[in-house]
Protein backbone atom coordinates (compact mmCIF):
# COMPACT_ATOMS: atom_id res chain seq x y z
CA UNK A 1 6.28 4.32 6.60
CA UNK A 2 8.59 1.35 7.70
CA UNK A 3 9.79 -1.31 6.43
CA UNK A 4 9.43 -5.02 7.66
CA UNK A 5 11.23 -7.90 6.46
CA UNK A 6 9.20 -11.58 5.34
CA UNK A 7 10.39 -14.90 6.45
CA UNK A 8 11.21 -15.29 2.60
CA UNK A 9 14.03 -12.17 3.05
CA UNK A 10 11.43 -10.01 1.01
CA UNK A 11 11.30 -5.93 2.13
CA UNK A 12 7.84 -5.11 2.31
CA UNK A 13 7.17 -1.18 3.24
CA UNK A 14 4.13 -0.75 5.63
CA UNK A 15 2.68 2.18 7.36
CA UNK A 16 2.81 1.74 11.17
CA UNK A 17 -0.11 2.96 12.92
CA UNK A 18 0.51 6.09 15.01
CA UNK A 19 -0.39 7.16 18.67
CA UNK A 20 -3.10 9.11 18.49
CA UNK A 21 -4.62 6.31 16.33
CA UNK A 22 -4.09 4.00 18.61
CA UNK A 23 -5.27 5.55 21.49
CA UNK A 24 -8.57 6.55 20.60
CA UNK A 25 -8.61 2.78 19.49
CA UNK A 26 -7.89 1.78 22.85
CA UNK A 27 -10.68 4.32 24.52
CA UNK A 28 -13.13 2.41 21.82
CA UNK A 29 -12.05 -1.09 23.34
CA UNK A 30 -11.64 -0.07 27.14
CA UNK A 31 -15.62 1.56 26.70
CA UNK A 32 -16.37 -1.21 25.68
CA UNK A 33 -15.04 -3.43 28.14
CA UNK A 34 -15.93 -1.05 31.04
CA UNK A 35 -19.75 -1.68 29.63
CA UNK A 36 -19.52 -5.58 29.87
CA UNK A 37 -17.79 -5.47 33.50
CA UNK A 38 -20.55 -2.76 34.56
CA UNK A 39 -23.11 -5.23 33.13
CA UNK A 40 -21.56 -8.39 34.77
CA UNK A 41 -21.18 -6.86 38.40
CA UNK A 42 -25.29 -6.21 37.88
CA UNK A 43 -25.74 -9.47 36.80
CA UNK A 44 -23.68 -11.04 39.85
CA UNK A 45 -25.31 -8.88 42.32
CA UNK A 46 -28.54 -9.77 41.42
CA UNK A 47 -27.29 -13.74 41.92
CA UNK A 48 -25.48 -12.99 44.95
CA UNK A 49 -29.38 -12.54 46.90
CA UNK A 50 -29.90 -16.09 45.48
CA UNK A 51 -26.20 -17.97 46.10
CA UNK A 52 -23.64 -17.75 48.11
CA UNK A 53 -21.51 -14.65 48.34
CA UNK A 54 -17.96 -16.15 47.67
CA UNK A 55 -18.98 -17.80 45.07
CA UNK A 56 -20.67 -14.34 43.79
CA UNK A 57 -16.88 -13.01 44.20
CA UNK A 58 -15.24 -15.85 42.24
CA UNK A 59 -17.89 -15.27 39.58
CA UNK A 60 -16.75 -11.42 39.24
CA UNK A 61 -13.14 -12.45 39.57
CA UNK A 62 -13.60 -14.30 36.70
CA UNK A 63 -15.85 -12.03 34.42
CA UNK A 64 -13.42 -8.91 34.98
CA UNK A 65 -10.17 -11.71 33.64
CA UNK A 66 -12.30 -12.55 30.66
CA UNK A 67 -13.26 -8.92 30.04
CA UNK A 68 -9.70 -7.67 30.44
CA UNK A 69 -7.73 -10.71 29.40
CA UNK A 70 -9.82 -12.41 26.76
CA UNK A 71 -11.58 -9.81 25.77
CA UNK A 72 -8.21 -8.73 23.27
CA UNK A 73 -7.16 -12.23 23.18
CA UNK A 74 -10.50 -13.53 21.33
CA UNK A 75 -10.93 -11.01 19.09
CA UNK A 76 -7.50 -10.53 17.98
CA UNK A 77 -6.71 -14.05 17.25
CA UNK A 78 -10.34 -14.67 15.52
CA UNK A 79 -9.85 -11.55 13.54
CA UNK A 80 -6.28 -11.63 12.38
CA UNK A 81 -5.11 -8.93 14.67
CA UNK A 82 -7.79 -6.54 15.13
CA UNK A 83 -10.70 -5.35 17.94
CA UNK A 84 -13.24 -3.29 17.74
CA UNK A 85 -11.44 -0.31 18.07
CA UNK A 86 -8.91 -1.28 15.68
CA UNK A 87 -11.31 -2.17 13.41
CA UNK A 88 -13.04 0.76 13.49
CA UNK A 89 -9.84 2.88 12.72
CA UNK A 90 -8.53 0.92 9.71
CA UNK A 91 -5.72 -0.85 12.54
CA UNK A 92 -4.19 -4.04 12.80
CA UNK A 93 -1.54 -6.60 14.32
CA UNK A 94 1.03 -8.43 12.40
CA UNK A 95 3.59 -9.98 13.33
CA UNK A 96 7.22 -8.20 12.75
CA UNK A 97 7.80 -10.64 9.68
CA UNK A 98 4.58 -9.42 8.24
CA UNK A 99 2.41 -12.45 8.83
CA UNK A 100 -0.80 -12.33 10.39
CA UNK A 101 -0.97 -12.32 14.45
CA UNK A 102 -0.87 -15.98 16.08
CA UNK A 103 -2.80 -17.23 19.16
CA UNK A 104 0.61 -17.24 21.14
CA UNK A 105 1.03 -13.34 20.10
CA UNK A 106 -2.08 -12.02 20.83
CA UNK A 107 -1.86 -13.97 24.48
CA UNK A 108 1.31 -12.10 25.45
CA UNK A 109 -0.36 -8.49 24.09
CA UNK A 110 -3.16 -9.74 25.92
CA UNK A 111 -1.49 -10.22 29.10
CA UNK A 112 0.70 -7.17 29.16
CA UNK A 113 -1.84 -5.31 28.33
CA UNK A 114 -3.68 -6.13 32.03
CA UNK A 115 -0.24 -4.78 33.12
CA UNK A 116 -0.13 -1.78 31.27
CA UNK A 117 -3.50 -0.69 31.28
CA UNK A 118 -5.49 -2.15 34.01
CA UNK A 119 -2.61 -2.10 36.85
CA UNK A 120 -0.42 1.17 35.80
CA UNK A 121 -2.83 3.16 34.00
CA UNK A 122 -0.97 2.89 30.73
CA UNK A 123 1.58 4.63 31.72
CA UNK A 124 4.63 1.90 30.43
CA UNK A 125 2.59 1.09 27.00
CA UNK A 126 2.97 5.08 26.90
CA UNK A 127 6.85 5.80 27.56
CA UNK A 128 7.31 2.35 25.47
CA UNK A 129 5.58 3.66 22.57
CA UNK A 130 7.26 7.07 22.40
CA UNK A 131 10.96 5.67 22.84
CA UNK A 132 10.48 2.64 20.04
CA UNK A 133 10.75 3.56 16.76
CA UNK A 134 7.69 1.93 15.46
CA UNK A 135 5.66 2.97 18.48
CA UNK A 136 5.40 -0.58 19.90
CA UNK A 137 3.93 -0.89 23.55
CA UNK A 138 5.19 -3.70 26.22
CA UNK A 139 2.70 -6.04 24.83
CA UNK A 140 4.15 -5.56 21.43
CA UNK A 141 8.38 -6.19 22.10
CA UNK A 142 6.88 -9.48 23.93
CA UNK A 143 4.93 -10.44 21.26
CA UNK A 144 7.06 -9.33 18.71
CA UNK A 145 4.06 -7.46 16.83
CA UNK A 146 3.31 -4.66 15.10
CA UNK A 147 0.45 -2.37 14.47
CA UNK A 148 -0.05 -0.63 11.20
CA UNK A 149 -2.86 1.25 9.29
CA UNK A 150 -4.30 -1.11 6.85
CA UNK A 151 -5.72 2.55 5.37
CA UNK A 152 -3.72 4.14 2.95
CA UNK A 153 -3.74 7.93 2.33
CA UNK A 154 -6.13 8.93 -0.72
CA UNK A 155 -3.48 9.35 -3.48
CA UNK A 156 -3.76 12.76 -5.66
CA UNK A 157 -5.16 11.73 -9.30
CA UNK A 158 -2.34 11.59 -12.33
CA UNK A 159 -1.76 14.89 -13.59
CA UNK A 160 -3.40 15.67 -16.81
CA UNK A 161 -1.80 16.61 -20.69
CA UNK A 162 -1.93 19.60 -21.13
CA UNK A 163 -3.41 20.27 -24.11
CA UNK A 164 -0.83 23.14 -25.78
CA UNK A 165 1.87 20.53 -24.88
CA UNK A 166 0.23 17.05 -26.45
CA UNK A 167 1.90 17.42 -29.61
CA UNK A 168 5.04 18.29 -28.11
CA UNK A 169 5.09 15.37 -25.58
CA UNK A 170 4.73 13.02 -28.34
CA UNK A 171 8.34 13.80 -29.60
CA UNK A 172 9.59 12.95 -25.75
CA UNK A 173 12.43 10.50 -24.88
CA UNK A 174 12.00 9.23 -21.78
CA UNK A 175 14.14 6.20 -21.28
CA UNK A 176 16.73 8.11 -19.62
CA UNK A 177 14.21 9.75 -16.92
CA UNK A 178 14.43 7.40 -13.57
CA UNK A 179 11.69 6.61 -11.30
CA UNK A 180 12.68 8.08 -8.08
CA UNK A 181 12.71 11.76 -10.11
CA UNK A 182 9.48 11.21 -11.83
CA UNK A 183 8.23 10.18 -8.18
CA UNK A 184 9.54 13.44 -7.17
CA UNK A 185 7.95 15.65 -9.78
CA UNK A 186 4.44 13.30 -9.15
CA UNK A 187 4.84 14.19 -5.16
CA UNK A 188 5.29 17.90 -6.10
CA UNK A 189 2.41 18.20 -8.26
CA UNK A 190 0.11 16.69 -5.93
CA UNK A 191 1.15 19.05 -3.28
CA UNK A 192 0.77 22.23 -5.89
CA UNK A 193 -2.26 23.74 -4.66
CA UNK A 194 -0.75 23.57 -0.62
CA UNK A 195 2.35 25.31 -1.83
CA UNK A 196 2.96 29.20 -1.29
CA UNK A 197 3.36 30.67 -4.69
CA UNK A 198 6.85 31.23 -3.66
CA UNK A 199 8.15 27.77 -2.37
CA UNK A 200 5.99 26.34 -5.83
CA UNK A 201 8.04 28.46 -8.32
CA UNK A 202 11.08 27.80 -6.66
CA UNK A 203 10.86 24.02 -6.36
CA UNK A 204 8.90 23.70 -9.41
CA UNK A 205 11.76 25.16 -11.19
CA UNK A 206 14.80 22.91 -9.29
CA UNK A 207 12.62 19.65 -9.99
CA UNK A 208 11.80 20.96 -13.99
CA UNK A 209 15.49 21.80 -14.15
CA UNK A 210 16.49 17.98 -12.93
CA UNK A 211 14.03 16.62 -15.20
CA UNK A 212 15.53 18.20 -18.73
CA UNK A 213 18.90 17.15 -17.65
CA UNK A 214 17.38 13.35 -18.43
CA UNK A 215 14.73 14.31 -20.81
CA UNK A 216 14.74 16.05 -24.36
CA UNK A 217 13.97 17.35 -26.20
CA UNK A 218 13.51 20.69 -23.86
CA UNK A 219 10.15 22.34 -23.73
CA UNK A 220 8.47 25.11 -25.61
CA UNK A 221 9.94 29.01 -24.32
CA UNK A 222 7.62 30.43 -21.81
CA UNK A 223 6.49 26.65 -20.64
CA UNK A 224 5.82 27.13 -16.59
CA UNK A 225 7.46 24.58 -14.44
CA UNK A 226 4.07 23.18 -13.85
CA UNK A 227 2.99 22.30 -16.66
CA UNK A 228 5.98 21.24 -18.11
CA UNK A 229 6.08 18.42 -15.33
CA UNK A 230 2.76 17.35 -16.12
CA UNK A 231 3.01 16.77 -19.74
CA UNK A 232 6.08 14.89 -18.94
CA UNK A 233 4.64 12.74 -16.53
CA UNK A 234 0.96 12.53 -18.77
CA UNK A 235 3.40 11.04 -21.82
CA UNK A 236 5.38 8.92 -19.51
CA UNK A 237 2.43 7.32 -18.36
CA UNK A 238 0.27 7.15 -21.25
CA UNK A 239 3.12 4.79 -22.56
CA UNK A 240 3.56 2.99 -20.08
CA UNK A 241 -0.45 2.22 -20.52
CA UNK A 242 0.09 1.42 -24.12
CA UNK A 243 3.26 -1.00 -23.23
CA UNK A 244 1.00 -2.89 -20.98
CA UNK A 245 -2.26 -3.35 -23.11
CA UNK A 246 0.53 -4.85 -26.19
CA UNK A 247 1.46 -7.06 -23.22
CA UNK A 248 -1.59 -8.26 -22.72
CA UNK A 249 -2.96 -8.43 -26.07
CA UNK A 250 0.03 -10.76 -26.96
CA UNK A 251 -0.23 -14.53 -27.61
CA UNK A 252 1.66 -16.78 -25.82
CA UNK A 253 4.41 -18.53 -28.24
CA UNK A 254 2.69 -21.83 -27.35
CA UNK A 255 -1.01 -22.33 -26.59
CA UNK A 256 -4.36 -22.72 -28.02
CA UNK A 257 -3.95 -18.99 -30.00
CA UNK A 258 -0.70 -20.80 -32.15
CA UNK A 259 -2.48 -23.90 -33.15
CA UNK A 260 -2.90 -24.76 -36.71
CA UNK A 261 -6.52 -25.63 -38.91
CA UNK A 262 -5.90 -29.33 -37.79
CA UNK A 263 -5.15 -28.15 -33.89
CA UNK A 264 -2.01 -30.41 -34.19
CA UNK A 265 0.85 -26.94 -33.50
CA UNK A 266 2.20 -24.46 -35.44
CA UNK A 267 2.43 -26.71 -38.72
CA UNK A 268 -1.52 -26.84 -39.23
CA UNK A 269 -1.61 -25.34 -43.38
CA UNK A 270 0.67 -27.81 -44.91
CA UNK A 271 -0.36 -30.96 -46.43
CA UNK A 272 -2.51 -33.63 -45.07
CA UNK A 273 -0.65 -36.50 -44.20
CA UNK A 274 -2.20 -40.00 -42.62
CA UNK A 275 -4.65 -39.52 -39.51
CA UNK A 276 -5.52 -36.16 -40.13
CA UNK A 277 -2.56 -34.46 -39.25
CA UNK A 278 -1.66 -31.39 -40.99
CA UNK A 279 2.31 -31.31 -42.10
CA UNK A 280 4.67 -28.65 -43.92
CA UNK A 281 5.22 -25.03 -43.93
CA UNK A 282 4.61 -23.85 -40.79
CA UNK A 283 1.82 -21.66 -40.19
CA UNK A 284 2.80 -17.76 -40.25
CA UNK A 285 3.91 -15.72 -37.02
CA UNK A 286 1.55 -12.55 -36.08
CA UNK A 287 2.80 -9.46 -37.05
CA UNK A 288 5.19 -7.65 -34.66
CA UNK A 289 3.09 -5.07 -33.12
CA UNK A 290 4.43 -1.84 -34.48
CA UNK A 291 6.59 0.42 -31.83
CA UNK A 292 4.87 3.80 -30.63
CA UNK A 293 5.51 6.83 -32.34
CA UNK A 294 8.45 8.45 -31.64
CA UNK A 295 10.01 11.61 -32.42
CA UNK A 296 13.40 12.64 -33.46
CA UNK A 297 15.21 13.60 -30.46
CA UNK A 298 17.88 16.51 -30.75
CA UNK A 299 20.91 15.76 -30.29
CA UNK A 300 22.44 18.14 -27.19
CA UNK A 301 20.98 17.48 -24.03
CA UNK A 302 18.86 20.94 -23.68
CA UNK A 303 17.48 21.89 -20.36
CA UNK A 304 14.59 23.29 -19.03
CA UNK A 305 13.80 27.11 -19.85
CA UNK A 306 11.81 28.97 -17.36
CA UNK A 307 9.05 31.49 -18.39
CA UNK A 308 9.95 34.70 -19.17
């Protein structure tokens, strides 16, 4: 991942594409601009037997510049950054700000690229991209462009309650757990099953350890690491889902939902004055949704106990 800063000073974290990605989406593009030249030089020396032979050249001279040249150019700047080959492997070019790839851009990747690729066999968009730290090419610190995976990795599912621990994980208070831990325990137990049973007791128990520091009250005896994680996590996020449906399922404080009988505001159940306008008491706010359930949390800090 890198990051990559907008023209409004905002931090936006992409995933730049890397080399092997990019080369096989390079051998997609050049086969298919060695087909096109392969069927223009046909084409030209079948009209050659017909017209004249230096005009025949200039013909080729011109189809292999279009091929090479605008072949990139066109696609790139009609597509927002991408060719066939890109397309093909989720890639694409953006500008270092972030912003999609301009005309101007694409005609300096296009250009280098005859350099690097047609005249030294791609050996400078090679070195270039293994020196740069975001594996940029020539083409790209001309341009000043970027190429990044527009596919993300499949993310592991939420871990599950388990059930032994629901009742438990009710009682939970989380406000003091942080997100960079709880992204910590989520990254270890999506990586559970590719641990040796060694390495996943031993950082199972570190991570469960940091986690009771900030979170109590502390599990059951004989809870594994694991699971203890998971229920933590499960709880953390079921809230989390319950905060945002009360969000949503709030009324505005002014809007259609807070108009009265007589759709004149909040004061629509007094009474009836001239033109049919409601005046008086004004009309009753909702009920405060009620706060989730919440256990009484001990008071020492606790920590986690590991099975026995």
């Amino acid at each position: 991942m890198s990051e990559v800063v907008t023209g409004e000073a905002v931090v936006v974290e992409v995933r730049v594409a890397q080399l092997p990605s990019r080369a096989l989406a390079f051998l997609i593009d050049w086969a298919v601009q060695w087909a096109v030249i392969i069927l223009a030089v046909v084409l030209v020396t079948q009209a050659s037997v017909v017209t004249d032979e230096s005009l025949a050249t200039g013909l080729l001279i011109l189809f292999v510049v279009l091929v090479t040249v605008g072949y990139p150019v066109a696609f790139e700047t009609i597509t927002r950054g991408r060719s066939l080959g890109k397309l093909a492997l989720g890639l694409r070019v953006v500008s270092d700000d972030g912003g999609p790839e301009r005309f101007r851009q694409a005609l300096f990747r296009g250009l280098a690229g005859f350099l690097e690729f047609w005249t030294f066999a791609g050996a400078p968009a090679l070195i270039t991209s293994l020196l740069n730290q975001r594996g940029k090419r020539l083409g790209d610190v001309f341009a000043g462009t970027t190429v990044i995976g527009e596919r993300s990795p499949q993310q592991a599912p939420p871990p599950e309650m388990p059930p032994s621990l629901a009742s438990w994980a009710a009682t939970l208070e989380l406000s003091g757990l942080s997100d960079d831990l709880a992204n910590t325990a989520r990254q270890y137990l999506s990586r559970w099953n590719q641990l040796s049973p060694h390495t996943r007791d031993e950082m199972g128990l570190r991570v469960a350890t940091r986690i009771s520091a900030q979170v109590a009250p502390p599990p059951p005896p004989g809870v594994p690491p694991y699971a203890y994680l998971a229920a933590v996590l499960a709880e953390r996020r079921r809230r989390e889902e319950i905060r945002l449906a009360r969000v949503r399922s709030t009324p505005p404080p002014y809007g259609p939902q807070r108009y009265g009988a007589y759709g004149h505001g909040a004061y629509g159940h007094g009474a009836q004055g001239s033109g049919g306008q409601g005046y008086g008491v004004p009309a009753a706010a909702p009920p405060r949704p009620a706060e989730p359930p919440r256990g009484e949390a001990p008071t020492t800090s606790g920590g986690f106990v590991p099975p026995v």
